[in-house]
C-alpha atoms as a PDB file:
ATOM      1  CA  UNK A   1      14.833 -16.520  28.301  1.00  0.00           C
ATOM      2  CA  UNK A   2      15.582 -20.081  28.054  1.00  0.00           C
ATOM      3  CA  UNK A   3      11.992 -21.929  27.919  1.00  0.00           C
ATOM      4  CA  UNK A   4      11.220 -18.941  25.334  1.00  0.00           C
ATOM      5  CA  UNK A   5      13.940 -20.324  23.208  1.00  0.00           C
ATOM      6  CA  UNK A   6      12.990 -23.726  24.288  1.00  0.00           C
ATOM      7  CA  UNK A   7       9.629 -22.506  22.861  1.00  0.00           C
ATOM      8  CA  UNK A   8      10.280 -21.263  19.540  1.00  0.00           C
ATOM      9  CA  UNK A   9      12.923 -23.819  18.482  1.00  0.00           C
ATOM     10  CA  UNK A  10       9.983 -26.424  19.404  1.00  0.00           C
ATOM     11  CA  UNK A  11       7.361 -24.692  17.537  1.00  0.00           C
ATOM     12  CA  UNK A  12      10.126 -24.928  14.661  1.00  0.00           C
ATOM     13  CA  UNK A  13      10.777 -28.162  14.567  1.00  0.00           C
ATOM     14  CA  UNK A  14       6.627 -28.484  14.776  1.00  0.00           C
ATOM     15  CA  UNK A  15       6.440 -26.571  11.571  1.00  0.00           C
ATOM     16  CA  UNK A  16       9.072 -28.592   9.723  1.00  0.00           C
ATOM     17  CA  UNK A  17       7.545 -31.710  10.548  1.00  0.00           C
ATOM     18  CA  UNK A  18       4.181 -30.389   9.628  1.00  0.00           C
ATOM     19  CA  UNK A  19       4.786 -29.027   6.413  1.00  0.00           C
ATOM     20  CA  UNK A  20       7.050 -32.303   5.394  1.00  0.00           C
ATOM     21  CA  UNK A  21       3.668 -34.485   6.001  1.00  0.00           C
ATOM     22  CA  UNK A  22       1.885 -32.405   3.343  1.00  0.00           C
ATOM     23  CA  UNK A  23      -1.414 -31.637   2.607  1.00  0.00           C
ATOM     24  CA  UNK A  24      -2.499 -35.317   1.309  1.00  0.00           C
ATOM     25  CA  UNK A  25      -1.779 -36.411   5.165  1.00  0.00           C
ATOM     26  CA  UNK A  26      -3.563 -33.783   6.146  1.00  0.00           C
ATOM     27  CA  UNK A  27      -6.745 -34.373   4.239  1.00  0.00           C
ATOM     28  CA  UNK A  28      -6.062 -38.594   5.089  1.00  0.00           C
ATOM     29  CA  UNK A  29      -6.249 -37.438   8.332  1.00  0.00           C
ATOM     30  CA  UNK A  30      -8.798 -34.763   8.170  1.00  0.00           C
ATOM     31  CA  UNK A  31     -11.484 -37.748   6.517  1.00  0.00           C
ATOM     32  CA  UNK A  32     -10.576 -40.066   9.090  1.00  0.00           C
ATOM     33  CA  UNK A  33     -11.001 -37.563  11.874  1.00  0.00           C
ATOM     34  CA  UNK A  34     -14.848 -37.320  10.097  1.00  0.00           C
ATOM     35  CA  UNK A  35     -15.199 -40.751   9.892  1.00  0.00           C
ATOM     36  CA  UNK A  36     -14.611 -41.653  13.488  1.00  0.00           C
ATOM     37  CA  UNK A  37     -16.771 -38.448  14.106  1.00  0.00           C
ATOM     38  CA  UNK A  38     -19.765 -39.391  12.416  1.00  0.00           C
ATOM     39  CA  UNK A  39     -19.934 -42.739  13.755  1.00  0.00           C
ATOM     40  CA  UNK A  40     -22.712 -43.943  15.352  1.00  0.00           C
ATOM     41  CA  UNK A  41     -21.032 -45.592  18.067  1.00  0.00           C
ATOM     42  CA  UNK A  42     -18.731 -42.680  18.986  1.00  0.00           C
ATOM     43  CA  UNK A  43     -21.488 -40.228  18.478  1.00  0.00           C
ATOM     44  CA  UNK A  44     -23.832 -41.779  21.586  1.00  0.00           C
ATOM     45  CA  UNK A  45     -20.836 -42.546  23.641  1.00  0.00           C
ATOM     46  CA  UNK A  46     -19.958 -38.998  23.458  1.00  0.00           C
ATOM     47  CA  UNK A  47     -24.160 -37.903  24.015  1.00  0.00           C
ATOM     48  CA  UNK A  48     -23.773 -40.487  27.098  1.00  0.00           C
ATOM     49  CA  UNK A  49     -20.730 -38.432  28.135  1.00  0.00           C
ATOM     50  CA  UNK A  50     -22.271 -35.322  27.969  1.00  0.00           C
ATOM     51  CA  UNK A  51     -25.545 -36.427  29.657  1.00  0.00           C
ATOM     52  CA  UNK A  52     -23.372 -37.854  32.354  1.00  0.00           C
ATOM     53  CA  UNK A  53     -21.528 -34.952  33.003  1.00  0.00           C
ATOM     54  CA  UNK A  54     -24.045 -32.508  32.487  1.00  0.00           C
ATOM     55  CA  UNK A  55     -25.896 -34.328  35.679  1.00  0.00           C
ATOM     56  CA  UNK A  56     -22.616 -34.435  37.653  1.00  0.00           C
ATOM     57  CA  UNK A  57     -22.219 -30.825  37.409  1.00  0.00           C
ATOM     58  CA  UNK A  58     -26.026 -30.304  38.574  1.00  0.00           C
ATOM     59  CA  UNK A  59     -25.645 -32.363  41.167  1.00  0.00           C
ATOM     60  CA  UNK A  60     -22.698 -30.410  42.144  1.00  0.00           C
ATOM     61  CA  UNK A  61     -24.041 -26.847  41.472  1.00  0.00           C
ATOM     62  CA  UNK A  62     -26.721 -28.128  44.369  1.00  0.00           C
ATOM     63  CA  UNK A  63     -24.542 -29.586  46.754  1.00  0.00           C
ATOM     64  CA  UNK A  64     -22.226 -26.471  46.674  1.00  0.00           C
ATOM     65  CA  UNK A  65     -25.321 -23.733  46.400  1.00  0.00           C
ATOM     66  CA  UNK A  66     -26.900 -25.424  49.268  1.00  0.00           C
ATOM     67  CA  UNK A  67     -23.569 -25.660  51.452  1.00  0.00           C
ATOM     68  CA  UNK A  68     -22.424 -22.211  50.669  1.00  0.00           C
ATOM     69  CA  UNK A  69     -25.876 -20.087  50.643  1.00  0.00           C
ATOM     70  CA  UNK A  70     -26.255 -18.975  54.180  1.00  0.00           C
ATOM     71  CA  UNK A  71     -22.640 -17.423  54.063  1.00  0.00           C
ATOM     72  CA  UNK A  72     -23.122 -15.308  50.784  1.00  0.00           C
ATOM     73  CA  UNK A  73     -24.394 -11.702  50.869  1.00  0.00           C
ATOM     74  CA  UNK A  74     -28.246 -11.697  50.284  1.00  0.00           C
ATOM     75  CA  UNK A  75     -28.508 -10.654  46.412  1.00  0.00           C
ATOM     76  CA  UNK A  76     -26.036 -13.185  45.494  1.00  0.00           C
ATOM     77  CA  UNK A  77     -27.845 -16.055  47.527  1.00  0.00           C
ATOM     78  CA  UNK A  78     -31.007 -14.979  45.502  1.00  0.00           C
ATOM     79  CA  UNK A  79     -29.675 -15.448  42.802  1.00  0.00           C
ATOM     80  CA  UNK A  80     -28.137 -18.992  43.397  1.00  0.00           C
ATOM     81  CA  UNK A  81     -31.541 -19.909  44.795  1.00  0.00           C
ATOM     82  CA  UNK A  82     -33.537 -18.372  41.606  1.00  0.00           C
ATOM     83  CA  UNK A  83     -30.587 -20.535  39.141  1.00  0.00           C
ATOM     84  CA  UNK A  84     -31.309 -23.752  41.510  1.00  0.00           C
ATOM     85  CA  UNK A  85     -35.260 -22.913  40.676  1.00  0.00           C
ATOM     86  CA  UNK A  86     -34.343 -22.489  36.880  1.00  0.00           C
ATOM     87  CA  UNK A  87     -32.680 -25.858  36.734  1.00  0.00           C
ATOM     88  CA  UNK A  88     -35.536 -28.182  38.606  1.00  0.00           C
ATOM     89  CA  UNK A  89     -38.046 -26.413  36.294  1.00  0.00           C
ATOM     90  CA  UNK A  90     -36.108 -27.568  32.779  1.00  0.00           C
ATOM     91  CA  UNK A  91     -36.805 -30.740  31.098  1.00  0.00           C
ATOM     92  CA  UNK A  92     -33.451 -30.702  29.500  1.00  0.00           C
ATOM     93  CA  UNK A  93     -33.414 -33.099  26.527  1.00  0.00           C
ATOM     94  CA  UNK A  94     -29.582 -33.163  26.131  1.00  0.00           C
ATOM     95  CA  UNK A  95     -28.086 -36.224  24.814  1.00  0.00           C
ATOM     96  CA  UNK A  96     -31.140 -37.799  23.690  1.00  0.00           C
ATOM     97  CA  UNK A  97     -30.941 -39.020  20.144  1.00  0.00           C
ATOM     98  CA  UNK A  98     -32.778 -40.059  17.108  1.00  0.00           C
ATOM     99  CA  UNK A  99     -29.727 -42.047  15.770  1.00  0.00           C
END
């Protein structure tokens, strides 16, 4: 009962602080959100994120299917083997940009 009254009487104060800002620091902050966002800069550091991670986590899904595919039932292990198939045969062209 306590953290739930911990809880609301934080949302509270949350919504009192909020509405005190007002909506012109909301849309100040809502523009400079979209600034930031449509930066070139942040834009490819965040494709170069993405392309990293997306690699990590196929790197991963073969290390794991690989280590883990002779003790899975047999349908299962098909099916890791047909995803592991899948993903050699993309060309996936995340990440790349124009800008």
């Amino acid at each position: 009962m306590r953290y739930r009254l911990t809880f609301i009487a934080g949302l509270a104060v949350g919504y009192v602080l909020g509405t005190r800002a007002g909506r012109e620091r909301y849309e100040q902050l809502r523009k400079s959100a979209r600034r930031i966002a449509q930066n070139p800069a942040v834009r490819n550091t965040a494709e170069s994120a993405a392309l990293t991670g997306r690699q990590a986590a196929s790197k991963a899904f073969v290390t794991v299917s690989t280590k883990v595919e002779g003790r899975l039932p047999a349908p299962v292990a098909e099916r890791v083997r047909s995803l592991r198939e899948q993903r050699a045969a993309d060309d996936d062209e995340w990440g790349t940009s124009n800008t």
